[in-house]
Protein backbone atom coordinates (compact mmCIF):
# COMPACT_ATOMS: atom_id res chain seq x y z
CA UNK A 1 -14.55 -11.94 -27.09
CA UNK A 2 -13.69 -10.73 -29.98
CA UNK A 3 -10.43 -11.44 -32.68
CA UNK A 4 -9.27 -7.66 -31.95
CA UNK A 5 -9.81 -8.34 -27.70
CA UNK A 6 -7.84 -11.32 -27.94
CA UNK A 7 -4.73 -9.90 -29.64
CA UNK A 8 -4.96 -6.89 -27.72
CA UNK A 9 -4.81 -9.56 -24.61
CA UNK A 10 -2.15 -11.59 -26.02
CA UNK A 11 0.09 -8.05 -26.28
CA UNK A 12 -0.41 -7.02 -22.98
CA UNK A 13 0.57 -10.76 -21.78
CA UNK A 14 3.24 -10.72 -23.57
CA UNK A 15 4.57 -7.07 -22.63
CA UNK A 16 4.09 -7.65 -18.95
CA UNK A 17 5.50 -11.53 -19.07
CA UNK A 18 8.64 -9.38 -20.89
CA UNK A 19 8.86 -6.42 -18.57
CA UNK A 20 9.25 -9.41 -15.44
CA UNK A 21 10.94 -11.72 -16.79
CA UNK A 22 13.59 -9.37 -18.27
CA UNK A 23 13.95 -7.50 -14.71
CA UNK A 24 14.06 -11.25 -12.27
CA UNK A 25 16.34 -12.98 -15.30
CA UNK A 26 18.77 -10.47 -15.24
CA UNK A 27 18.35 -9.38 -11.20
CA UNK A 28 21.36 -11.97 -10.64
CA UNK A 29 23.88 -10.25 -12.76
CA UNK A 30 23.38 -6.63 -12.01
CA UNK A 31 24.70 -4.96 -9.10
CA UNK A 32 23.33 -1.91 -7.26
CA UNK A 33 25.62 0.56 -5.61
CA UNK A 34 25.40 0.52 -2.16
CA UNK A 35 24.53 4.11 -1.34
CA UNK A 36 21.06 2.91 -4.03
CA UNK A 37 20.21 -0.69 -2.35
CA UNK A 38 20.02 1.20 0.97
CA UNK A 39 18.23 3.61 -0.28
CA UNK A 40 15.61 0.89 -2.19
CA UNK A 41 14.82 -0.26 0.86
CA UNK A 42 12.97 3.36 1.71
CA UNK A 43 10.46 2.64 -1.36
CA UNK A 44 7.64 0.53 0.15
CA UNK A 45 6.80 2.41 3.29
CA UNK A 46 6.79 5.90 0.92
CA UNK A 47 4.44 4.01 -1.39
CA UNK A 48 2.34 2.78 1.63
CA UNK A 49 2.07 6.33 2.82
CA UNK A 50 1.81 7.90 -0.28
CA UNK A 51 -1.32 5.60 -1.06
CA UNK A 52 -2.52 6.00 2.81
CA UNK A 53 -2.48 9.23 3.80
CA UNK A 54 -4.97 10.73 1.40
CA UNK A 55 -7.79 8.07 2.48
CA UNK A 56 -7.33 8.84 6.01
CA UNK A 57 -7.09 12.59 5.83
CA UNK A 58 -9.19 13.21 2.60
CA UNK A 59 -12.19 10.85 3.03
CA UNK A 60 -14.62 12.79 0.76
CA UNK A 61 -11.96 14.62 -1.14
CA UNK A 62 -12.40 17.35 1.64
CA UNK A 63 -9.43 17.85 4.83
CA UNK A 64 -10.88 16.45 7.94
CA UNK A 65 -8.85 16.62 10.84
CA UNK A 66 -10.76 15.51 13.71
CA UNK A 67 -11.37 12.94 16.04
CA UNK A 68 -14.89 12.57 14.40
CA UNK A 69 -13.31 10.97 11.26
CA UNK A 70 -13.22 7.56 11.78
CA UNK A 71 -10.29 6.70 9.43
CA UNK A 72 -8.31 9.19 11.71
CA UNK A 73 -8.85 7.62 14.27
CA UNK A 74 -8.47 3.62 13.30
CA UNK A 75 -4.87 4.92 11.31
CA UNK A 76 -3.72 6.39 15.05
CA UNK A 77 -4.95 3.58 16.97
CA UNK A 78 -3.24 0.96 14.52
CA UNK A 79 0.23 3.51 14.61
CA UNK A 80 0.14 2.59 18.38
CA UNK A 81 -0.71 -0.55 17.92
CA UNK A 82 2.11 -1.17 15.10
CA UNK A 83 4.60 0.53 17.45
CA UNK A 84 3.67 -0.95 20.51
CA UNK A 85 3.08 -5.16 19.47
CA UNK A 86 5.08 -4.97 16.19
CA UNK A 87 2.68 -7.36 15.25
CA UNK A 88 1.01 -6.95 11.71
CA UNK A 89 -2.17 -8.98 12.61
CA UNK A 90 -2.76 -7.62 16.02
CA UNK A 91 -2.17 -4.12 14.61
CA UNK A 92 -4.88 -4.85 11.69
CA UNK A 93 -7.10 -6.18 14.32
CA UNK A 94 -7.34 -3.56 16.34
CA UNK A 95 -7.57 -0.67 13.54
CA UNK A 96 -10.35 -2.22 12.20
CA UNK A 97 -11.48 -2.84 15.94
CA UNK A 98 -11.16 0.96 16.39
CA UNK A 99 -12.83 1.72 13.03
CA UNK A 100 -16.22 -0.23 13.30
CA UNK A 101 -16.24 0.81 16.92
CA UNK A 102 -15.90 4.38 16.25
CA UNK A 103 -18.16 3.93 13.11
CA UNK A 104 -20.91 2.13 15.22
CA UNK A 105 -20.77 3.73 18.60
CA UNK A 106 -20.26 7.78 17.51
């Protein structure tokens, strides 16, 4: 590694240690309005689906909506699964359950 890689490294330690530890120091002291801590809570199943939905509808960039896409099918089986157990390991379980089998047997 060279002199230039290592300070390069150092700055981008040293930005992200700042970034955190300026946010979870201070987190304490500031208070959200209510109407935006509600609405915080809405964040990580967007992001979820926002990073989600493309891989199971778009699998080679291109729509495919049928029950001969195997993603398709493993993200519905795991929604019923999710909804049903409420159970994040037996909902992972049997997506990837309904992805190999679908993968393997069609």
């Amino acid at each position: 590694m060279s002199a230039n890689e290592a300070w390069m490294l150092a700055g981008m330690v040293a930005v992200t240690f700042g970034i955190r530890y300026l946010l979870f120091g201070l987190a304490d002291r500031i208070r959200l309005a209510r109407w935006l801590s509600d609405s915080l809570k809405f964040i990580p199943p967007a992001v979820l689906t926002a990073i989600t939905l493309p891989a199971v509808l778009l699998p080679n960039g291109d729509w495919h909506l049928s029950l001969a896409n195997p993603y398709l099918v493993a993200a519905l089986f795991s929604l019923a699964a999710g909804i049903t157990t409420r159970n994040l390991l037996a909902t992972i379980a049997i997506g990837l359950a309904a992805f190999f089998a679908h993968r393997f047997l069609f």
